[in-house]
C-alpha atoms as a PDB file:
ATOM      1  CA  UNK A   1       0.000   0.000   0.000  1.00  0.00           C
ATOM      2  CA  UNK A   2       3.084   2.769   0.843  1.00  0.00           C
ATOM      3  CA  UNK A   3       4.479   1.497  -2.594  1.00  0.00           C
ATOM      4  CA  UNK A   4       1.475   2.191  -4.382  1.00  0.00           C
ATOM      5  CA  UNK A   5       1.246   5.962  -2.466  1.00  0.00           C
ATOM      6  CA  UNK A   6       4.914   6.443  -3.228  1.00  0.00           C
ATOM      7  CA  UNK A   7       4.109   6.069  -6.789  1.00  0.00           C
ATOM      8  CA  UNK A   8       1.188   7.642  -6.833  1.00  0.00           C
ATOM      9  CA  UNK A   9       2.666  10.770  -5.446  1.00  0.00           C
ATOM     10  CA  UNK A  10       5.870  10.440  -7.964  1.00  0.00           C
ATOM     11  CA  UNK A  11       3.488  10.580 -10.745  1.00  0.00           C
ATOM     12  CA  UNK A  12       1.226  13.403  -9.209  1.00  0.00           C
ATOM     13  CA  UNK A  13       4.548  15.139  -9.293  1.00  0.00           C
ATOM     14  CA  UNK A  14       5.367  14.692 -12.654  1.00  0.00           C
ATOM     15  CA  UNK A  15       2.398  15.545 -13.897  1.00  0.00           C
ATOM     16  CA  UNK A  16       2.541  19.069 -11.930  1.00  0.00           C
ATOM     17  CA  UNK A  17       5.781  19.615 -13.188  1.00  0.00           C
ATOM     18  CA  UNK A  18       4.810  18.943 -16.415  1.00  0.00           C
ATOM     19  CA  UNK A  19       2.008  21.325 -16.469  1.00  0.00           C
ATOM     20  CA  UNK A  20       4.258  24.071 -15.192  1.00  0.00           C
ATOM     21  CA  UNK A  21       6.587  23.813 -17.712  1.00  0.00           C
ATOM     22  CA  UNK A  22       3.759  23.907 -20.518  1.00  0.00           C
ATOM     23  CA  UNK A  23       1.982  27.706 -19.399  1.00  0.00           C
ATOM     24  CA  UNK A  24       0.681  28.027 -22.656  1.00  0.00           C
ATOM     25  CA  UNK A  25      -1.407  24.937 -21.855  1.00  0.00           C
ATOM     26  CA  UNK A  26      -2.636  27.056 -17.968  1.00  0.00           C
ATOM     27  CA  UNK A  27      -3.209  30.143 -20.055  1.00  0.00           C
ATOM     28  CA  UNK A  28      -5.366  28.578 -22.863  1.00  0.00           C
ATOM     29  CA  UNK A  29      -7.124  26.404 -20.040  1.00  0.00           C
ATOM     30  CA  UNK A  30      -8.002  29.551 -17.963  1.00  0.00           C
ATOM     31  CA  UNK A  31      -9.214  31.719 -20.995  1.00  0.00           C
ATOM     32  CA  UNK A  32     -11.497  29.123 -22.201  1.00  0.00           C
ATOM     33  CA  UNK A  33     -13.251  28.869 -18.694  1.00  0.00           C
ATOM     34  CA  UNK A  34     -13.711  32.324 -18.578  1.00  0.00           C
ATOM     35  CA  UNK A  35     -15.156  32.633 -21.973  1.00  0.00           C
ATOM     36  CA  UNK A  36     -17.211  29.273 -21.164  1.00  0.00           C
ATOM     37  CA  UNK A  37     -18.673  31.127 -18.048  1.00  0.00           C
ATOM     38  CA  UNK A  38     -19.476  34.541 -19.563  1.00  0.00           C
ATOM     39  CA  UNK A  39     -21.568  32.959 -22.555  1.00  0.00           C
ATOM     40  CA  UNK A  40     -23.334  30.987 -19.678  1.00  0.00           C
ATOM     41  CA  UNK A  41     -24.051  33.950 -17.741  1.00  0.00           C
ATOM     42  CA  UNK A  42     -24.794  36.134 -21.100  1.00  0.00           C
ATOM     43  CA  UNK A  43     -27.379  33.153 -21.685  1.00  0.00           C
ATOM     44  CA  UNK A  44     -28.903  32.555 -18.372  1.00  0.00           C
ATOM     45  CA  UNK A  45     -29.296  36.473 -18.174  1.00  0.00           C
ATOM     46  CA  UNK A  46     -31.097  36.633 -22.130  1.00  0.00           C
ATOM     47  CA  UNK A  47     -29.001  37.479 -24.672  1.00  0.00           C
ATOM     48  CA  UNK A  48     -31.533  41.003 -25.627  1.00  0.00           C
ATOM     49  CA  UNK A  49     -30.744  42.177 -22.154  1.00  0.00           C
ATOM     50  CA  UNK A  50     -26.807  41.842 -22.360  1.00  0.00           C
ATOM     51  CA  UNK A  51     -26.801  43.276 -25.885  1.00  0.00           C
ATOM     52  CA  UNK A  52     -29.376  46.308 -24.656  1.00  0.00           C
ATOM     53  CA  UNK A  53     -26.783  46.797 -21.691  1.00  0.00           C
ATOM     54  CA  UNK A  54     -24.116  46.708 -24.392  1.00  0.00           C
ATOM     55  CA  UNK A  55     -25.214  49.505 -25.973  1.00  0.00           C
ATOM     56  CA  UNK A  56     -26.782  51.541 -23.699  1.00  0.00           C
ATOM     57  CA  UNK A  57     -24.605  54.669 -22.733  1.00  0.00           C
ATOM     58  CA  UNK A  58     -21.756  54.201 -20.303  1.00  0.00           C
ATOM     59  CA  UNK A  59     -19.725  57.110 -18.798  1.00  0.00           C
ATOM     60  CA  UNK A  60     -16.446  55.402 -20.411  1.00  0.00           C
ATOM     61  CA  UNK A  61     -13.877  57.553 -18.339  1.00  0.00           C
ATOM     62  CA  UNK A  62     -14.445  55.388 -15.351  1.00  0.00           C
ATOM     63  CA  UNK A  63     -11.737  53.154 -17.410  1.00  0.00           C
ATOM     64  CA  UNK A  64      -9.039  55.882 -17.292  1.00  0.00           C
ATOM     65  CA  UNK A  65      -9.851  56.282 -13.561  1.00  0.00           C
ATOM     66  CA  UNK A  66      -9.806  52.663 -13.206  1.00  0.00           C
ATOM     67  CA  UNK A  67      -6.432  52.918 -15.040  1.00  0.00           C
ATOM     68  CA  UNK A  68      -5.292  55.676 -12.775  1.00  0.00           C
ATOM     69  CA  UNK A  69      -6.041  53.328 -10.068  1.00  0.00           C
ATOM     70  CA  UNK A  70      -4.373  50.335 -11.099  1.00  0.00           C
ATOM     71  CA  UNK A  71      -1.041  52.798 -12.172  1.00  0.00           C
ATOM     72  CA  UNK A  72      -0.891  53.543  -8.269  1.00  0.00           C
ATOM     73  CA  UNK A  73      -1.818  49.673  -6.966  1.00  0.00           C
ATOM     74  CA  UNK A  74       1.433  48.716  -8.768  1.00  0.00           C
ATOM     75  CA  UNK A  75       3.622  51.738  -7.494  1.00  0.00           C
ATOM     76  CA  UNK A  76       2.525  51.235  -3.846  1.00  0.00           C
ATOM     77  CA  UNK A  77       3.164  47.596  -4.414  1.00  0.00           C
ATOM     78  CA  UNK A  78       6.429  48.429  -5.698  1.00  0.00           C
ATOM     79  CA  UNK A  79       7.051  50.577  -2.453  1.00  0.00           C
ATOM     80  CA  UNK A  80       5.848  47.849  -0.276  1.00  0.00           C
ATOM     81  CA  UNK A  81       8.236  45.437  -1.871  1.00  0.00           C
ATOM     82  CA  UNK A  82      11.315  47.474  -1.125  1.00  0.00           C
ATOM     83  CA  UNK A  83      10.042  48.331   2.221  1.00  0.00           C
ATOM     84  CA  UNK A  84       9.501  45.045   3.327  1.00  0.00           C
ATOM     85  CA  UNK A  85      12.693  43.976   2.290  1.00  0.00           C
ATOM     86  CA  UNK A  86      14.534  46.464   4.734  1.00  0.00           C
ATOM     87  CA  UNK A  87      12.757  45.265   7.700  1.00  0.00           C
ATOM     88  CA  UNK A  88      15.373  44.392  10.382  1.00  0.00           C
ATOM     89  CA  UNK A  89      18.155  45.656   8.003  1.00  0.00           C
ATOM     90  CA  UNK A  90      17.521  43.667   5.092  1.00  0.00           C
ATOM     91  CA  UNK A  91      19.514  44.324   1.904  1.00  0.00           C
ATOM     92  CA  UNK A  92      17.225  46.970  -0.196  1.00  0.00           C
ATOM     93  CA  UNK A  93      15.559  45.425  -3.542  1.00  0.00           C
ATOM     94  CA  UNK A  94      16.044  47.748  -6.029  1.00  0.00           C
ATOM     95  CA  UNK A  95      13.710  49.716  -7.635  1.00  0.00           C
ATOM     96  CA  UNK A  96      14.200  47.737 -11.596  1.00  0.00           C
ATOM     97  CA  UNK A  97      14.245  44.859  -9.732  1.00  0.00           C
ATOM     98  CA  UNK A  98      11.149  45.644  -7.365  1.00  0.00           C
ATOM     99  CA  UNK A  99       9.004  46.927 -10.707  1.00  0.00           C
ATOM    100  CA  UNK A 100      10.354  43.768 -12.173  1.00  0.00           C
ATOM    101  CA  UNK A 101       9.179  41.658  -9.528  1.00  0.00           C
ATOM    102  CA  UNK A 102       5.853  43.316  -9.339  1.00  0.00           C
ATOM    103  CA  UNK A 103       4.911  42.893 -13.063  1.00  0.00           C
ATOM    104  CA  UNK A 104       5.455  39.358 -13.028  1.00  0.00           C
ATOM    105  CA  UNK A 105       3.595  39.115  -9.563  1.00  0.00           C
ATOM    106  CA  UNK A 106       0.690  40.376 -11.423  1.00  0.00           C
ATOM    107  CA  UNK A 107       1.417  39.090 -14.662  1.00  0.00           C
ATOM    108  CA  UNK A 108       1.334  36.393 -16.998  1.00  0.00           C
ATOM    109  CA  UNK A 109       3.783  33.626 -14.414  1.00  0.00           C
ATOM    110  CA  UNK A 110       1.082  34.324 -11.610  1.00  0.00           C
ATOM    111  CA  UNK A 111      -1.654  32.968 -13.988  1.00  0.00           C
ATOM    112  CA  UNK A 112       0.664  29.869 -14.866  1.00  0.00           C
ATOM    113  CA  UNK A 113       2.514  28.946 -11.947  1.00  0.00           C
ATOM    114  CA  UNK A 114       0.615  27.325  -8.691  1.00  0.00           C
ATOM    115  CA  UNK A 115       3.056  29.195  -6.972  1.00  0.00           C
ATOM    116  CA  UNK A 116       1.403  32.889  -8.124  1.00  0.00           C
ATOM    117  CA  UNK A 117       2.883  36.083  -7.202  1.00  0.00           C
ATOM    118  CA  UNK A 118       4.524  34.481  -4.234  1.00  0.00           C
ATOM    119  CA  UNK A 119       7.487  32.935  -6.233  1.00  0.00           C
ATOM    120  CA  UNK A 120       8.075  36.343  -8.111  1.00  0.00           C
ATOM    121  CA  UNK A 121       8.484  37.766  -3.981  1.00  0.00           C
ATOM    122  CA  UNK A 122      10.534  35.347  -3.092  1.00  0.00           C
ATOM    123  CA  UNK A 123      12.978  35.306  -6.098  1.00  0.00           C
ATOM    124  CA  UNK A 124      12.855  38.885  -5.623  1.00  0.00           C
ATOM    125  CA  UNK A 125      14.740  38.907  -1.804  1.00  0.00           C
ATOM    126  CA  UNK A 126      16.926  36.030  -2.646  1.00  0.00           C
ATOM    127  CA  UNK A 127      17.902  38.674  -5.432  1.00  0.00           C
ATOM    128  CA  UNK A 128      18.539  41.056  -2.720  1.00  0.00           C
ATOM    129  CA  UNK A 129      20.913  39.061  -0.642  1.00  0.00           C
ATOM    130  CA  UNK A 130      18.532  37.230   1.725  1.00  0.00           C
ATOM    131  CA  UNK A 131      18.604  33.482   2.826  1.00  0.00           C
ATOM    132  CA  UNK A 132      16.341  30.854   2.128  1.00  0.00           C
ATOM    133  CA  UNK A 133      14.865  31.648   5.460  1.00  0.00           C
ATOM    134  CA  UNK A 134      14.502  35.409   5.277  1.00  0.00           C
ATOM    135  CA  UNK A 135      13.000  35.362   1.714  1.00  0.00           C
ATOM    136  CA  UNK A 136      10.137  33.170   2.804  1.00  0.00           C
ATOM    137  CA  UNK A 137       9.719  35.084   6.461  1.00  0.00           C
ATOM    138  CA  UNK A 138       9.429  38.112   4.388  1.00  0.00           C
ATOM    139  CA  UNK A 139       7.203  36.880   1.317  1.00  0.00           C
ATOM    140  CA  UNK A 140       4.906  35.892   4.575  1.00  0.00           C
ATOM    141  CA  UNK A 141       5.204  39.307   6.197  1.00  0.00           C
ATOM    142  CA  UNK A 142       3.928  40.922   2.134  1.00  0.00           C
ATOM    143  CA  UNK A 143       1.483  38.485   1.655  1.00  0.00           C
ATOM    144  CA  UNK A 144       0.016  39.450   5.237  1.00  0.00           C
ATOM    145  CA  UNK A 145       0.080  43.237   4.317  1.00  0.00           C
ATOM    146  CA  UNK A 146      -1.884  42.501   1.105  1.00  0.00           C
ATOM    147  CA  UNK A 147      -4.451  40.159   1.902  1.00  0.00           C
ATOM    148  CA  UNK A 148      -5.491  42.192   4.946  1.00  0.00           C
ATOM    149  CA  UNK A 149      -5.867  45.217   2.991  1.00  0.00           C
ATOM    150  CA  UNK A 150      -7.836  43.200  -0.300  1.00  0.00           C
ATOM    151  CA  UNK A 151     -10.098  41.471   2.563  1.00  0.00           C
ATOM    152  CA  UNK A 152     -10.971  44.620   4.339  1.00  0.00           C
ATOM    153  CA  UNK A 153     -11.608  46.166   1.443  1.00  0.00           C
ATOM    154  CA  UNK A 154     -13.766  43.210   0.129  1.00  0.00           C
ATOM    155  CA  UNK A 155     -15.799  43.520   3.581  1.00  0.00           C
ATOM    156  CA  UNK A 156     -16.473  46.989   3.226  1.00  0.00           C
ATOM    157  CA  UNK A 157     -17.683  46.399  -0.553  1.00  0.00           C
ATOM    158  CA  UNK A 158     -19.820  43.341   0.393  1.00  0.00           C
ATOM    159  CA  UNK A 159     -21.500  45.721   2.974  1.00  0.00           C
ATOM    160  CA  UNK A 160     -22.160  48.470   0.631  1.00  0.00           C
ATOM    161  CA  UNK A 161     -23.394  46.101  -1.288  1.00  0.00           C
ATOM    162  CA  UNK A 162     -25.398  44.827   1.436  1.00  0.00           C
ATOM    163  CA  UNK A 163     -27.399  47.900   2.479  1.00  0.00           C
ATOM    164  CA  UNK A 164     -27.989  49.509  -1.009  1.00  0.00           C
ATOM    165  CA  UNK A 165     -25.181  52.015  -1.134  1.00  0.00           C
ATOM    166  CA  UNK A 166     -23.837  50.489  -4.112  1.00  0.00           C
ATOM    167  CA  UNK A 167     -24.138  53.854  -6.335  1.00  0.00           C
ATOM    168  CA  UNK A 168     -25.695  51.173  -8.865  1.00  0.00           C
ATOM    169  CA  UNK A 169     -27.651  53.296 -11.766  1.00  0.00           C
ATOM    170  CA  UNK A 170     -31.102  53.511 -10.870  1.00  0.00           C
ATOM    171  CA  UNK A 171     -32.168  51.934 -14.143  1.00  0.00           C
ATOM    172  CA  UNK A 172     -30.140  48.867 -13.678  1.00  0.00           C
ATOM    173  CA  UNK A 173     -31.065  48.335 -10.447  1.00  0.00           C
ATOM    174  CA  UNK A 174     -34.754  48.011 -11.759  1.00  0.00           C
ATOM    175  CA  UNK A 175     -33.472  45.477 -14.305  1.00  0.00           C
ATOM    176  CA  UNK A 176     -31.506  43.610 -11.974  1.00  0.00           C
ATOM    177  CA  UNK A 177     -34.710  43.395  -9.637  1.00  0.00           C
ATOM    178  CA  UNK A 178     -36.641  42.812 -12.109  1.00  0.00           C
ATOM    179  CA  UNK A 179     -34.211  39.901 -13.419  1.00  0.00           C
ATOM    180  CA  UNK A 180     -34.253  38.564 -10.351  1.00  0.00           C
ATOM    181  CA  UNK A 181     -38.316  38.458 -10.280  1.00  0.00           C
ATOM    182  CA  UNK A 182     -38.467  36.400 -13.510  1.00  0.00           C
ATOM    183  CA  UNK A 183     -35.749  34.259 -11.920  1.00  0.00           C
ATOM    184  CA  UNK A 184     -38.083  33.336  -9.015  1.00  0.00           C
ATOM    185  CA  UNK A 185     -41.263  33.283 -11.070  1.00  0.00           C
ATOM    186  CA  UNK A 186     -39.148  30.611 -12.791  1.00  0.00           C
ATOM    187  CA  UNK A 187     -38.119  28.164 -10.281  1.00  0.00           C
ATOM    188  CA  UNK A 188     -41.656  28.737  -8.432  1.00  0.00           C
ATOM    189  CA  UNK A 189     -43.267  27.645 -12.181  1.00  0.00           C
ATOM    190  CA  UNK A 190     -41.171  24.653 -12.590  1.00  0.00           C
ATOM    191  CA  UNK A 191     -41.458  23.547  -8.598  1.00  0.00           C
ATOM    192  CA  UNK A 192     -45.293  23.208  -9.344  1.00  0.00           C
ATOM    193  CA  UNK A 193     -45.160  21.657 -12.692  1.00  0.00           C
ATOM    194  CA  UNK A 194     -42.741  19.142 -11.174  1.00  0.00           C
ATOM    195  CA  UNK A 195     -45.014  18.661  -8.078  1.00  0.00           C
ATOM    196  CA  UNK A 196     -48.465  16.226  -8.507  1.00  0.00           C
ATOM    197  CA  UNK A 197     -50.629  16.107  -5.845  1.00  0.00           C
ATOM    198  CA  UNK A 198     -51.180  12.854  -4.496  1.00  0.00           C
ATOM    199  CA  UNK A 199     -54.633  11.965  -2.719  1.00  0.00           C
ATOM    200  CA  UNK A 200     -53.751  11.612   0.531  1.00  0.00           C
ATOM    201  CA  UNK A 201     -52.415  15.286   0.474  1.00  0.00           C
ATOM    202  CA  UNK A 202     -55.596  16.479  -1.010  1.00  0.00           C
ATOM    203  CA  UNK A 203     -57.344  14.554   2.318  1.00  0.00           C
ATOM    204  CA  UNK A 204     -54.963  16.419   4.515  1.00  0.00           C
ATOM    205  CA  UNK A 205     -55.739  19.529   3.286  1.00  0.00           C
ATOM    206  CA  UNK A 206     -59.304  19.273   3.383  1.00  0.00           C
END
């Protein structure tokens, strides 16, 4: 029985490594469940809706604030980088390798590497002079600065969400709720025209 583990974990192994080696194959894999899931949301949602959404008028600046935004996400990740690497006199990263590090983080080898954005910090403060130890202490210490930050965030959107302060257009809030009304009028049809009424229930009820 250990043999067969043993092997069975050998081949698991190989077969990881293999896929890591073959990105393409992650990249082509990931694009064609996204597209797979949009279509099946487009269709769920009627295909007239999505393409009246599509062409209704949309304040299209939001992108180039949305832009904006992003353009300062990456610089404050790039300062959080080098800070984090001179905690308790670490050597510095510099700041080619820290922009470096940061576009690959968020790149193309997070979306085909298991590892993600964490390999990409790590490489980055062996770079910079650190041990095997320090690197990972300190890819720990970034990961814990970023994930509390994206999850309070997330909370505070969730509850915004939550209580209607969404600054949703009034409009497609009424087609959302309304959306949602056909939805229910759906499943409600199809409970009772999957539901026969036996006798004895008709006895109970009168």
């Amino acid at each position: 029985m250990k043999r067969h583990l043993t092997q069975l974990a050998r081949s698991s192994r190989a077969s990881y490594l293999r896929l890591e080696n073959r990105p393409m194959v992650v990249v082509l894999a990931a694009a064609g469940a996204t597209v797979s899931v949009v279509l099946a949301l487009a269709s769920n949602a009627g295909w007239p809706q999505v393409v009246r959404q599509l062409q209704a008028g949309h304040a299209w600046a939001w992108l180039a604030v949305c832009l904006v935004g992003e353009l300062l996400a990456y610089g404050g990740y790039v300062l959080t980088v080098r800070a984090v690497a001179r905690v308790d006199d670490g050597n510095a990263v510099g700041l080619r390798a820290s922009i470096a590090e940061v576009v690959a983080g968020f790149g193309v080898f997070a979306a085909t590497r298991t590892s993600g954005g964490f390999a990409a910090d790590y490489w980055a403060f062996c770079e910079a002079g650190a041990n095997r130890r320090e690197a990972v202490r300190r890819v720990l210490a970034l990961s814990f600065l970023e994930y509390s930050v994206l999850s309070v965030s997330a909370l505070v959107a969730s509850a915004l969400l939550f209580f209607g302060l969404d600054l949703l257009p009034t409009h497609l809030r009424g087609d959302l709720a309304a959306r949602r009304s056909v939805s229910y009028g759906r499943v409600e049809t199809m409970g009772r025209a999957h539901w026969q009424p036996r006798p004895t229930d008709l006895r109970a009820v009168a």
